[in-house]
N, C-alpha and C. Protein backbone atom coordinates (compact mmCIF):
# COMPACT_ATOMS: atom_id res chain seq x y z
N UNK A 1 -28.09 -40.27 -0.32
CA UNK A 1 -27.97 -39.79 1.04
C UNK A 1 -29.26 -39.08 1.43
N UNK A 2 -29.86 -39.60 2.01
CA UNK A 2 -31.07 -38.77 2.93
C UNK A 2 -30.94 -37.07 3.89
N UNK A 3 -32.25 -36.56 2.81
CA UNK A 3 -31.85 -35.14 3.20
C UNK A 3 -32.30 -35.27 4.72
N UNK A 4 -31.37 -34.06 5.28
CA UNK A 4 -32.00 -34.10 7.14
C UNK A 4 -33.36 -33.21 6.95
N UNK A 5 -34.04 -33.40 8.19
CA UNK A 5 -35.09 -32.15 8.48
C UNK A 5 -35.11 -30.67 7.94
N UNK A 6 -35.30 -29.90 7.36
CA UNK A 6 -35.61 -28.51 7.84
C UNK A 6 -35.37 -28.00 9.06
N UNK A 7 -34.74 -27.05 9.78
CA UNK A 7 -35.28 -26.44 10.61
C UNK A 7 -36.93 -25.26 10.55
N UNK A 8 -37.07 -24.90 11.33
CA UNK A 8 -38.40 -24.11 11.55
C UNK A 8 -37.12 -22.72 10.57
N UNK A 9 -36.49 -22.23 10.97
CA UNK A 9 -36.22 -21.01 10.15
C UNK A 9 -35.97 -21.60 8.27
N UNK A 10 -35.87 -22.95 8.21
CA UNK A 10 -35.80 -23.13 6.57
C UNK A 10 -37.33 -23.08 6.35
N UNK A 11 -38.03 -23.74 7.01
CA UNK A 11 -39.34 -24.01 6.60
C UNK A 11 -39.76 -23.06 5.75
N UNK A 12 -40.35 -23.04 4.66
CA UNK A 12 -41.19 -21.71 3.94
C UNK A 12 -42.88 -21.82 4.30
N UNK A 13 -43.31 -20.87 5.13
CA UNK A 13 -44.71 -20.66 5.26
C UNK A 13 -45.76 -20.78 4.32
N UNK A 14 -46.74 -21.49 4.62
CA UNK A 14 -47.76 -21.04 3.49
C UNK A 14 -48.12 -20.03 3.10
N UNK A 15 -47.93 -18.85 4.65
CA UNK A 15 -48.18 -17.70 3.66
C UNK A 15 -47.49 -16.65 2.51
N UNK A 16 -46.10 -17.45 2.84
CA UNK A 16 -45.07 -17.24 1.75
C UNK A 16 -45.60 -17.96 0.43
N UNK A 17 -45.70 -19.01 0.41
CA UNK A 17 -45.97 -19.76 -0.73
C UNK A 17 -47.38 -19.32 -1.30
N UNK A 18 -47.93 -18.76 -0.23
CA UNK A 18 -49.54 -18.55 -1.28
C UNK A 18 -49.49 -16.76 -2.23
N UNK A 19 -48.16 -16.28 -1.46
CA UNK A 19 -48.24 -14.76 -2.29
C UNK A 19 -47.18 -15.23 -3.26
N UNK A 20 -46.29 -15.84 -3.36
CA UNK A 20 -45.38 -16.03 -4.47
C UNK A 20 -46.31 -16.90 -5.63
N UNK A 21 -47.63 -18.32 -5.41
CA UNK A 21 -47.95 -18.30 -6.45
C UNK A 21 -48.66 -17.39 -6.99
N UNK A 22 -49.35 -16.45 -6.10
CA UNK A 22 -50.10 -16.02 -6.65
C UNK A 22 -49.58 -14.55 -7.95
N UNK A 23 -48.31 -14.62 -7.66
CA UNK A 23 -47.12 -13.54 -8.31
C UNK A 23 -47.09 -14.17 -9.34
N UNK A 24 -46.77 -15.57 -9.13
CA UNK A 24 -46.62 -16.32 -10.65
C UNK A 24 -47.43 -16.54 -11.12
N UNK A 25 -48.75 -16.68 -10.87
CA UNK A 25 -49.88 -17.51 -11.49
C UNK A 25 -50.26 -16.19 -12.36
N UNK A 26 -50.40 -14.86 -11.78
CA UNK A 26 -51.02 -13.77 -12.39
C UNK A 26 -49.99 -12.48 -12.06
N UNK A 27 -49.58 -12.62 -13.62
CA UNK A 27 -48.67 -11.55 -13.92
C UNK A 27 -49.24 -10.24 -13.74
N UNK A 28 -50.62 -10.14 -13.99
CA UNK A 28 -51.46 -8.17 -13.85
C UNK A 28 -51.06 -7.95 -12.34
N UNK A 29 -51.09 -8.56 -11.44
CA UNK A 29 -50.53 -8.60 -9.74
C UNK A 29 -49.12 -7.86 -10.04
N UNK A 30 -49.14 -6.06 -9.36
CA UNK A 30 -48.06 -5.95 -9.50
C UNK A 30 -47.46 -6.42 -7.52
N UNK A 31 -48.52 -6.36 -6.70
CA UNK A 31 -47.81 -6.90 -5.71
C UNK A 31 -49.07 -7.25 -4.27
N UNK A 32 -49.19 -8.02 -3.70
CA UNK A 32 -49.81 -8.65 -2.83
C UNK A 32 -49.38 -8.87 -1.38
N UNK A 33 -50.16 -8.18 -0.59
CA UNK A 33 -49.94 -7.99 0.78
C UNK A 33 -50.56 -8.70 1.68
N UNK A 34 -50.48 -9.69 2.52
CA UNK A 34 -51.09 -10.11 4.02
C UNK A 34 -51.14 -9.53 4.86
N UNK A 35 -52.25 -9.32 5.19
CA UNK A 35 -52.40 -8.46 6.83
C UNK A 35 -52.84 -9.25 7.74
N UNK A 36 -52.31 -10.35 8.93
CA UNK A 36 -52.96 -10.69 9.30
C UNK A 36 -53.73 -10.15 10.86
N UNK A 37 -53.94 -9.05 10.90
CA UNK A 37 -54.74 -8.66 11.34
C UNK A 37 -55.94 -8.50 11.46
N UNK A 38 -56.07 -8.14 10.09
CA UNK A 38 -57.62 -7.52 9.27
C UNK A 38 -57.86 -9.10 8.61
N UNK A 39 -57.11 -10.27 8.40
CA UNK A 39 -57.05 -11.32 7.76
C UNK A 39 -57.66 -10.70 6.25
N UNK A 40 -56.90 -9.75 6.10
CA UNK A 40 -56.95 -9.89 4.30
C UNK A 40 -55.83 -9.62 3.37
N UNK A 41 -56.07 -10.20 2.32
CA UNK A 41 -55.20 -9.81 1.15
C UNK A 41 -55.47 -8.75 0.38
N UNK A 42 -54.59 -7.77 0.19
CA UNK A 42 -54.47 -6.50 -0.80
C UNK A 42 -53.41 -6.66 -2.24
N UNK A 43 -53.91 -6.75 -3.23
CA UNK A 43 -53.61 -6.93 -4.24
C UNK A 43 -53.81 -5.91 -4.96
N UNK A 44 -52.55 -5.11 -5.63
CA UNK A 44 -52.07 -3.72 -5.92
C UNK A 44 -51.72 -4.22 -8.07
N UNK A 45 -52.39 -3.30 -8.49
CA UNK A 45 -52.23 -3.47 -10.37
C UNK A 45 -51.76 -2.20 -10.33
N UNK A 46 -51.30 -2.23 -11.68
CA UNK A 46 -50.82 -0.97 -12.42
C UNK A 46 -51.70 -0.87 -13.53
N UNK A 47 -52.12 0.30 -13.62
CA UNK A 47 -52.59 0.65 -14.99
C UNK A 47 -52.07 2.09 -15.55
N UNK A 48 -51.83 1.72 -17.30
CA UNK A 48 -50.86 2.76 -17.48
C UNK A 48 -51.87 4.03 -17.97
N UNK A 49 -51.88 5.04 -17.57
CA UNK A 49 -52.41 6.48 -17.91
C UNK A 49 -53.46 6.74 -16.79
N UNK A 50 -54.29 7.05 -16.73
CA UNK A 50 -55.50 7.81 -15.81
C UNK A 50 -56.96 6.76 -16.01
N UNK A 51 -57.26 6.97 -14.62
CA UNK A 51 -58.70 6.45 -14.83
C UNK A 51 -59.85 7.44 -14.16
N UNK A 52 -60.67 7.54 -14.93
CA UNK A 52 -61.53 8.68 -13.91
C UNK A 52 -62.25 7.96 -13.11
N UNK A 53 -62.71 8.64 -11.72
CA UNK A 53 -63.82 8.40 -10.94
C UNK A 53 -64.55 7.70 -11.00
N UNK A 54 -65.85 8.24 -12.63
CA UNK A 54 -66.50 7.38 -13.16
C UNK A 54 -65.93 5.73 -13.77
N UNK A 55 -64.59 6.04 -14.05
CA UNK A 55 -64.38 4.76 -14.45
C UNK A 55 -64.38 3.66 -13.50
N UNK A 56 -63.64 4.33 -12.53
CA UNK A 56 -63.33 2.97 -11.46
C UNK A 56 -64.73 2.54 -10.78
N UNK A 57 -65.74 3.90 -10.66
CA UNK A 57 -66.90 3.33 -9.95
C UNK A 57 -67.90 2.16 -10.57
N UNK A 58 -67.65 2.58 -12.01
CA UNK A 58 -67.98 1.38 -13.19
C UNK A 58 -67.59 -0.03 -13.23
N UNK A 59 -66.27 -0.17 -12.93
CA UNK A 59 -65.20 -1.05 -12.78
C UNK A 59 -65.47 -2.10 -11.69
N UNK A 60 -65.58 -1.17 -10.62
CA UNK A 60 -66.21 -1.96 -9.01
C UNK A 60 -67.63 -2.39 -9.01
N UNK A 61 -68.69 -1.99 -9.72
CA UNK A 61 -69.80 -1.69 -10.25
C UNK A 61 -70.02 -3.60 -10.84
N UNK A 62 -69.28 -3.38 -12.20
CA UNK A 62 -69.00 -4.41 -12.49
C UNK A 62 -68.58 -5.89 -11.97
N UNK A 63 -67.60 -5.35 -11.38
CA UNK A 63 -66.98 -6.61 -10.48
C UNK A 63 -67.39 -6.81 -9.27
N UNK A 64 -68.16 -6.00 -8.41
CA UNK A 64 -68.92 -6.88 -7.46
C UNK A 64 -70.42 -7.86 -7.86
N UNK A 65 -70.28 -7.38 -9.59
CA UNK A 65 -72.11 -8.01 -9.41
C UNK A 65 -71.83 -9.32 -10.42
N UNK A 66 -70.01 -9.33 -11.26
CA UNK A 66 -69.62 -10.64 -11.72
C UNK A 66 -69.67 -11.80 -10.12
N UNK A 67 -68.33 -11.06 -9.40
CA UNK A 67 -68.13 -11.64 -8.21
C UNK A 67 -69.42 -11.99 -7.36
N UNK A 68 -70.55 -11.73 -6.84
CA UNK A 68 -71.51 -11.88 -6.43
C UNK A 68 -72.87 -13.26 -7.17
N UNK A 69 -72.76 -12.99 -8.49
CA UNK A 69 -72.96 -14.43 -9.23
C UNK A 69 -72.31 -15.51 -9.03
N UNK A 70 -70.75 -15.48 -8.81
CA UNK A 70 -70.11 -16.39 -8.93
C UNK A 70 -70.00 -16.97 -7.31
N UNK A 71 -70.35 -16.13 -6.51
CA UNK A 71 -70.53 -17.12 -5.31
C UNK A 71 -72.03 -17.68 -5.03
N UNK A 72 -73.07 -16.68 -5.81
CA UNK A 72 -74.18 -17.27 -5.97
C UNK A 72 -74.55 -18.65 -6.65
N UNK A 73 -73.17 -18.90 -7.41
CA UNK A 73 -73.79 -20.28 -8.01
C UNK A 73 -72.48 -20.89 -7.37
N UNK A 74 -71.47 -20.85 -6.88
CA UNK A 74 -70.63 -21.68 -6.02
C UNK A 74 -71.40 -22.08 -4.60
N UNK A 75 -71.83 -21.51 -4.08
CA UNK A 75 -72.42 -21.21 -3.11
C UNK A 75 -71.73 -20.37 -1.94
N UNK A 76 -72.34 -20.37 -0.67
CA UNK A 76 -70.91 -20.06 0.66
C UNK A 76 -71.36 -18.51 0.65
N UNK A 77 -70.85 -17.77 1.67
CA UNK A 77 -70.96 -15.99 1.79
C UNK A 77 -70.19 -15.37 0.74
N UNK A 78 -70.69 -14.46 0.91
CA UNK A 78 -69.83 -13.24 -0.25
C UNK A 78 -69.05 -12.07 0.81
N UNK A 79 -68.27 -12.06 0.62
CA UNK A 79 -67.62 -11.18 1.43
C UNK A 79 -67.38 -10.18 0.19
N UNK A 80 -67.68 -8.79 -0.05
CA UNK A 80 -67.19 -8.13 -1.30
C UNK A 80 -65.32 -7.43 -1.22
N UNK A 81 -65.15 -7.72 -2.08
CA UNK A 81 -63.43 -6.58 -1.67
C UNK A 81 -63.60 -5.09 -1.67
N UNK A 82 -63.04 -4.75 -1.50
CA UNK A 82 -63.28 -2.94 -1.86
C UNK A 82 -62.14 -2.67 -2.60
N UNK A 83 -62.40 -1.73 -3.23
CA UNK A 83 -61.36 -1.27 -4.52
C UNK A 83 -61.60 0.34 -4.35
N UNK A 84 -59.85 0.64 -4.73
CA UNK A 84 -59.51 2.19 -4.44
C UNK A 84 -58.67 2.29 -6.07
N UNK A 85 -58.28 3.22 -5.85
CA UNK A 85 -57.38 4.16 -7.56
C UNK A 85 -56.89 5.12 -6.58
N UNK A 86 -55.76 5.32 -7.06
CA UNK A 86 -55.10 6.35 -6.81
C UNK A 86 -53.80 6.37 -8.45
N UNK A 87 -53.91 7.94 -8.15
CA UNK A 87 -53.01 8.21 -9.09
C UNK A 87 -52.07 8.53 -8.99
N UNK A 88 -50.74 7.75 -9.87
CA UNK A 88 -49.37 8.44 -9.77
C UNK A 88 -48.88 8.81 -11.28
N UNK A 89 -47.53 8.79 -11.85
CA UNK A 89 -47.48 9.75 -12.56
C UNK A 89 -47.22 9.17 -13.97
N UNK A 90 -48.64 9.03 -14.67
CA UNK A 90 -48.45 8.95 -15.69
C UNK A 90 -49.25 6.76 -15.55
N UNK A 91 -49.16 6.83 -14.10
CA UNK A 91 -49.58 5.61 -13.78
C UNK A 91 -51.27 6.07 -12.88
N UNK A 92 -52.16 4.78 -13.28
CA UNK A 92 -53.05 4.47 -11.74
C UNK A 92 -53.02 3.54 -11.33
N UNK A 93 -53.05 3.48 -9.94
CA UNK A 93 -52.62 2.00 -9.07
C UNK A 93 -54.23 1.87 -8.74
N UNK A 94 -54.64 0.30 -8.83
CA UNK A 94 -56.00 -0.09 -8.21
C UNK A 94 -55.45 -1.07 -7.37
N UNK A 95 -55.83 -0.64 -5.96
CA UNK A 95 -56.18 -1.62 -4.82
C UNK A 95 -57.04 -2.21 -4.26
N UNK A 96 -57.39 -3.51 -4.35
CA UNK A 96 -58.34 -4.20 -3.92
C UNK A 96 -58.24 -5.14 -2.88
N UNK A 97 -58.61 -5.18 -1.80
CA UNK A 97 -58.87 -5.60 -0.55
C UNK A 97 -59.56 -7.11 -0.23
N UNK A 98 -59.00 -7.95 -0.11
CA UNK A 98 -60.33 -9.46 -0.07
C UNK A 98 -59.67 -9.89 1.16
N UNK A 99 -61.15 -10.12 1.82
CA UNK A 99 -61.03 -11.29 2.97
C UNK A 99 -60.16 -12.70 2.78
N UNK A 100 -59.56 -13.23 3.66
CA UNK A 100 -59.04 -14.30 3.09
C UNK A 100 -59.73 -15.49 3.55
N UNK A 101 -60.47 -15.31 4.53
CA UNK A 101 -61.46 -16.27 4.62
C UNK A 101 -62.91 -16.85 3.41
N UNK A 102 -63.13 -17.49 3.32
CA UNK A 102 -63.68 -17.90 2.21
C UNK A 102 -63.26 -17.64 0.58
N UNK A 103 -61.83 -17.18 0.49
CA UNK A 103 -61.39 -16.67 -0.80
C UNK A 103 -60.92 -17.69 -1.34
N UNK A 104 -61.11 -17.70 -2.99
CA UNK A 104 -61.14 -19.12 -3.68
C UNK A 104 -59.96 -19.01 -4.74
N UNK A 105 -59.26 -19.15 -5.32
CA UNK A 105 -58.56 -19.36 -6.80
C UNK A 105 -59.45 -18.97 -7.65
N UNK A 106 -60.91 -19.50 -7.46
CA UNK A 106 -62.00 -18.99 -8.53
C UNK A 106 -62.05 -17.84 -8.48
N UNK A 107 -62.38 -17.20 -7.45
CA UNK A 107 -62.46 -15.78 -7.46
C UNK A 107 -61.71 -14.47 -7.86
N UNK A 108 -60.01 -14.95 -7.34
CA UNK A 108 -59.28 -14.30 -7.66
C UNK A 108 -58.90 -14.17 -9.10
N UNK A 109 -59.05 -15.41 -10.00
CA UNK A 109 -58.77 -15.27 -11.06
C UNK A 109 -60.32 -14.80 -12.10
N UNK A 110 -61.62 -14.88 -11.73
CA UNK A 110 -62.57 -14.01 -12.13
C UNK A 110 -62.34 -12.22 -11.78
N UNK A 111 -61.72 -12.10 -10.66
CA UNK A 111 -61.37 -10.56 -10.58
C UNK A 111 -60.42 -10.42 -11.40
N UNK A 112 -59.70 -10.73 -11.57
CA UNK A 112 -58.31 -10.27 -12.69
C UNK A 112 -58.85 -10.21 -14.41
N UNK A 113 -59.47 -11.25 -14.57
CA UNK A 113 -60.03 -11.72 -15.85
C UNK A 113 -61.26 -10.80 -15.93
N UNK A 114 -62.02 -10.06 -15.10
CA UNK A 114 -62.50 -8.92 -15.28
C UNK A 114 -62.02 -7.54 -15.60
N UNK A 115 -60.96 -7.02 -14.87
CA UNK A 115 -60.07 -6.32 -15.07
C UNK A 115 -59.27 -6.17 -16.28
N UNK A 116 -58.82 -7.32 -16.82
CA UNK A 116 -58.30 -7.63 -18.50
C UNK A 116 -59.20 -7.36 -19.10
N UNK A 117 -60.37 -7.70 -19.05
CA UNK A 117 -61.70 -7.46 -20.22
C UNK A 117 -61.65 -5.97 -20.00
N UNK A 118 -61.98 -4.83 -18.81
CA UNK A 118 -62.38 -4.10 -18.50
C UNK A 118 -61.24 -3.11 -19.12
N UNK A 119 -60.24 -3.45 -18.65
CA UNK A 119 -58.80 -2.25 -19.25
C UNK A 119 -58.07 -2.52 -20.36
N UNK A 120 -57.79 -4.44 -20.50
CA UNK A 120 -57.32 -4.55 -21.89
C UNK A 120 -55.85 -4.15 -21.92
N UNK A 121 -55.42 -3.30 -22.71
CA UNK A 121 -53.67 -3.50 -22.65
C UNK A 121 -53.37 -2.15 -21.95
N UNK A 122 -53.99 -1.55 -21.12
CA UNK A 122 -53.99 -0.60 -20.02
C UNK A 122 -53.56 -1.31 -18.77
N UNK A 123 -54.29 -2.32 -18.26
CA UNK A 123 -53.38 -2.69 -16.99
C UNK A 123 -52.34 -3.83 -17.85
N UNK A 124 -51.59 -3.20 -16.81
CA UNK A 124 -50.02 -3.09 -16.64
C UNK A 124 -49.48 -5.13 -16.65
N UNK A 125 -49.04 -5.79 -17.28
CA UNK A 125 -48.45 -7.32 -16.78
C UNK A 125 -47.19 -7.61 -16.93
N UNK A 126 -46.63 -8.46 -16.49
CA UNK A 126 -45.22 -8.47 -16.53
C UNK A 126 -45.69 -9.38 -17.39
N UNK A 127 -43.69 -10.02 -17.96
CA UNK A 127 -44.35 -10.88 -19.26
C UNK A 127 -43.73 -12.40 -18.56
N UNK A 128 -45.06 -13.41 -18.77
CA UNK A 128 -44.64 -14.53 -17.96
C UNK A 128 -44.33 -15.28 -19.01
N UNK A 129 -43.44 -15.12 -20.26
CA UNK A 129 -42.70 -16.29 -21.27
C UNK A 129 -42.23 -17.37 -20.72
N UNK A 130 -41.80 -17.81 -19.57
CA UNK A 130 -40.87 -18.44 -19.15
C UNK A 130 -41.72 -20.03 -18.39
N UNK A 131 -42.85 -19.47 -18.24
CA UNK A 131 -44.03 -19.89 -17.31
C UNK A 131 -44.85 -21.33 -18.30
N UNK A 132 -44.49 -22.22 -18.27
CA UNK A 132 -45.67 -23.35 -18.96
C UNK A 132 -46.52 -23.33 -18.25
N UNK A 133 -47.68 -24.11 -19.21
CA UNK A 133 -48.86 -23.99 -18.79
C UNK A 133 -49.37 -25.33 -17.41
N UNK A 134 -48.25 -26.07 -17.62
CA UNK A 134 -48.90 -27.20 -16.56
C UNK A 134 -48.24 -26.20 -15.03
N UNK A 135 -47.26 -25.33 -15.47
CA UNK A 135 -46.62 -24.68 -14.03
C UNK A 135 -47.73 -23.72 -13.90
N UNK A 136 -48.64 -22.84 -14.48
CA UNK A 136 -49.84 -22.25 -13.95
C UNK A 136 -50.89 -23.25 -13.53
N UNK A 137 -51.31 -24.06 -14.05
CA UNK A 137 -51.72 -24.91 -13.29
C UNK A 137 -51.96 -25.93 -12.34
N UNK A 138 -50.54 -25.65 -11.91
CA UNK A 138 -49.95 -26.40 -10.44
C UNK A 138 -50.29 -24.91 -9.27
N UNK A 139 -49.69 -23.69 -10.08
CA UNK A 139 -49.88 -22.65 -9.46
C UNK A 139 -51.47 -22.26 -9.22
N UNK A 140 -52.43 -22.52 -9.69
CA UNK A 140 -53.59 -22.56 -9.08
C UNK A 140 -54.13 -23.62 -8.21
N UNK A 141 -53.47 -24.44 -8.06
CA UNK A 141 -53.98 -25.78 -7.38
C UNK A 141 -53.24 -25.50 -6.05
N UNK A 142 -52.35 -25.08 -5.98
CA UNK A 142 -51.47 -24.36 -4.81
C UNK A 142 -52.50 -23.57 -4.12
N UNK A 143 -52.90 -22.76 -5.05
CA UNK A 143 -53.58 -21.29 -4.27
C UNK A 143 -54.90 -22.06 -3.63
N UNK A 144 -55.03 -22.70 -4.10
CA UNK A 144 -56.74 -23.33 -3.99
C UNK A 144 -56.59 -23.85 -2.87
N UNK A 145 -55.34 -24.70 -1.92
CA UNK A 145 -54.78 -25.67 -1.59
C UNK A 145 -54.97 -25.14 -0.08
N UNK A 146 -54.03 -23.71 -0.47
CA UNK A 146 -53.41 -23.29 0.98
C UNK A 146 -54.78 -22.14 1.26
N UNK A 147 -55.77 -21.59 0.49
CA UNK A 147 -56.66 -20.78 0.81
C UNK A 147 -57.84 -21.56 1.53
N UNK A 148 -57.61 -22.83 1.18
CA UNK A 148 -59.01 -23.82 1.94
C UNK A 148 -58.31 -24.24 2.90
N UNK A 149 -57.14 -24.65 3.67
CA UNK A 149 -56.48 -24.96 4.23
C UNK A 149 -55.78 -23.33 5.96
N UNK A 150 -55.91 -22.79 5.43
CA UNK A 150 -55.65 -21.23 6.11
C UNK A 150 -56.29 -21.53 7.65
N UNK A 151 -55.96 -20.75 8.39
CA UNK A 151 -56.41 -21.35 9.72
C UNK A 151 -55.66 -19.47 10.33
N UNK A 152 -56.70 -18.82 10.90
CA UNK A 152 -56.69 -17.72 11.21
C UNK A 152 -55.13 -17.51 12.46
N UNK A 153 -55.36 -18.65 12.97
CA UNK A 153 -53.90 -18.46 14.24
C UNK A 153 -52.68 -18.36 12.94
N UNK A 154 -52.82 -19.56 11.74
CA UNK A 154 -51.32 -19.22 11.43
C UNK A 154 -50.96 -18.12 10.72
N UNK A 155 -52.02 -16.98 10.42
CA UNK A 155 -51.85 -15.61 10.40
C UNK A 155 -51.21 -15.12 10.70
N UNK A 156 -51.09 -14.91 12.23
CA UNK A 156 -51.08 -13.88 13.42
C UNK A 156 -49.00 -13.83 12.75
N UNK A 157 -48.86 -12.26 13.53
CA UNK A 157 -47.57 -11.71 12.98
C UNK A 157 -46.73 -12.49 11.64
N UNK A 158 -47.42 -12.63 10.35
CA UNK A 158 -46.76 -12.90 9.18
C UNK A 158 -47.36 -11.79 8.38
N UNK A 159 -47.30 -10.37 8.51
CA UNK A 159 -47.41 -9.68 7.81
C UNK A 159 -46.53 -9.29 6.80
N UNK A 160 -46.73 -9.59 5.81
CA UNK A 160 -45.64 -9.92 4.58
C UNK A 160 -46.31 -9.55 2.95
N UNK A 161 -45.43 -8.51 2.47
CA UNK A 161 -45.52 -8.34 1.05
C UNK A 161 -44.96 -8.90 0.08
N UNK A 162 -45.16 -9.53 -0.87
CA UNK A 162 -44.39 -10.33 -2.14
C UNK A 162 -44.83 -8.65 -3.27
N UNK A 163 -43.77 -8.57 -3.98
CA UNK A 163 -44.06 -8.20 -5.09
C UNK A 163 -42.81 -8.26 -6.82
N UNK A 164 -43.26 -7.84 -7.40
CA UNK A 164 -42.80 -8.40 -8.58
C UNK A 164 -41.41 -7.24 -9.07
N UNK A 165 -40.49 -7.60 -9.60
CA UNK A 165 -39.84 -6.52 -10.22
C UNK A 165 -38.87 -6.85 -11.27
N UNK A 166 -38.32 -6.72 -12.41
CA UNK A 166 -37.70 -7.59 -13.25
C UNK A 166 -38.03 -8.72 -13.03
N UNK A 167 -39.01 -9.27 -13.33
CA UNK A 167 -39.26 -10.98 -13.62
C UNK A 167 -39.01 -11.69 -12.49
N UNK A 168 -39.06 -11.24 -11.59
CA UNK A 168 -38.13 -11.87 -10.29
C UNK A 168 -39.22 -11.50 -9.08
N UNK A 169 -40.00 -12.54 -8.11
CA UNK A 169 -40.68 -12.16 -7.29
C UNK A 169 -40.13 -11.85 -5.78
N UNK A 170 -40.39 -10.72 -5.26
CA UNK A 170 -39.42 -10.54 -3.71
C UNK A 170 -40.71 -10.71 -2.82
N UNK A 171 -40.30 -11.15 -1.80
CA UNK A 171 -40.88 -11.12 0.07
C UNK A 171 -40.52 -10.94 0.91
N UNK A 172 -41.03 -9.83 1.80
CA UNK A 172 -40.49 -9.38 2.91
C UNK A 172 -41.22 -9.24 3.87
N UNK A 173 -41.08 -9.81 5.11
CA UNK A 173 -41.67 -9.30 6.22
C UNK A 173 -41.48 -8.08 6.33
N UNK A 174 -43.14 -7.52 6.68
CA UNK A 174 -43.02 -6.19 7.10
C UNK A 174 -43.14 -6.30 9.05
């Protein structure tokens, strides 16, 4: 029997689908925000205990001048993210900010894979057991898919957070 259409309220957005892979693809993501206003993505980690000042300025230090090679030999602009710390209790949250225009799968997963080198079993991951490896790699081909594909109008009012909690990814329009 032939399925009918979708309506527009079944439809799932790309910009739904591009924060849920990106939940699955990378477990250190404790949660990822669209603004489409500012047209960027904010991507929120946990790291467990304190980081000082000096550390994070080290950290950003680092990762704008990995990130900055890597569009130097991809080619295209560099838009840099900005990265904040704040502390809560017994936790520090790092927030980092990226344009979503020109943002790649490459990139995002060189920022994270910096961050692992950089903190190691300090930032915080959920545990993705469940996850094969050809399903992360569908999950980057996704991200790659809908980030080259993005078109600034279908932005406009989908301001929406995905984030992670028991193994289970949520989204909500804000």
């Amino acid at each position: 029997m032939p399925r009918k259409p979708l309506s527009k309220q079944e439809e799932v957005s790309d910009s739904v689908n591009l924060l849920v892979s990106i939940l699955v693809r990378y477990p250190q993501i404790a949660s990822v925000n669209l603004d489409p206003v500012a047209r960027r993505l904010k991507f929120s980690f946990l790291v467990s205990g304190s980081i000082s000042p000096g550390q994070v300025t080290a950290l950003e230090e680092d990762l704008l001048n990995r990130l900055a090679l890597f569009h130097e030999l991809e080619g295209g602009s560099f838009n840099p993210p900005s990265l904040a710390a704040s502390r809560l209790e017994g936790l520090t949250m790092l927030e980092a900010w990226f344009g979503v225009a020109g943002l790649s799968q490459g990139e995002i997963s060189l920022f994270i894979g910096t961050l692992q080198d950089k903190l190691g079993d300090q930032l915080v991951a959920d545990r993705n057991d469940g996850v094969m490896e050809e399903d992360l790699l569908v999950q980057e081909e996704l991200i790659d898919h809908i980030l080259a594909n993005v078109k600034p109008s279908s932005l406009r009012n989908k301001n929406i957070i995905a984030f992670r909690e028991e193994g289970k990814v949520h989204v909500f329009n804000k």
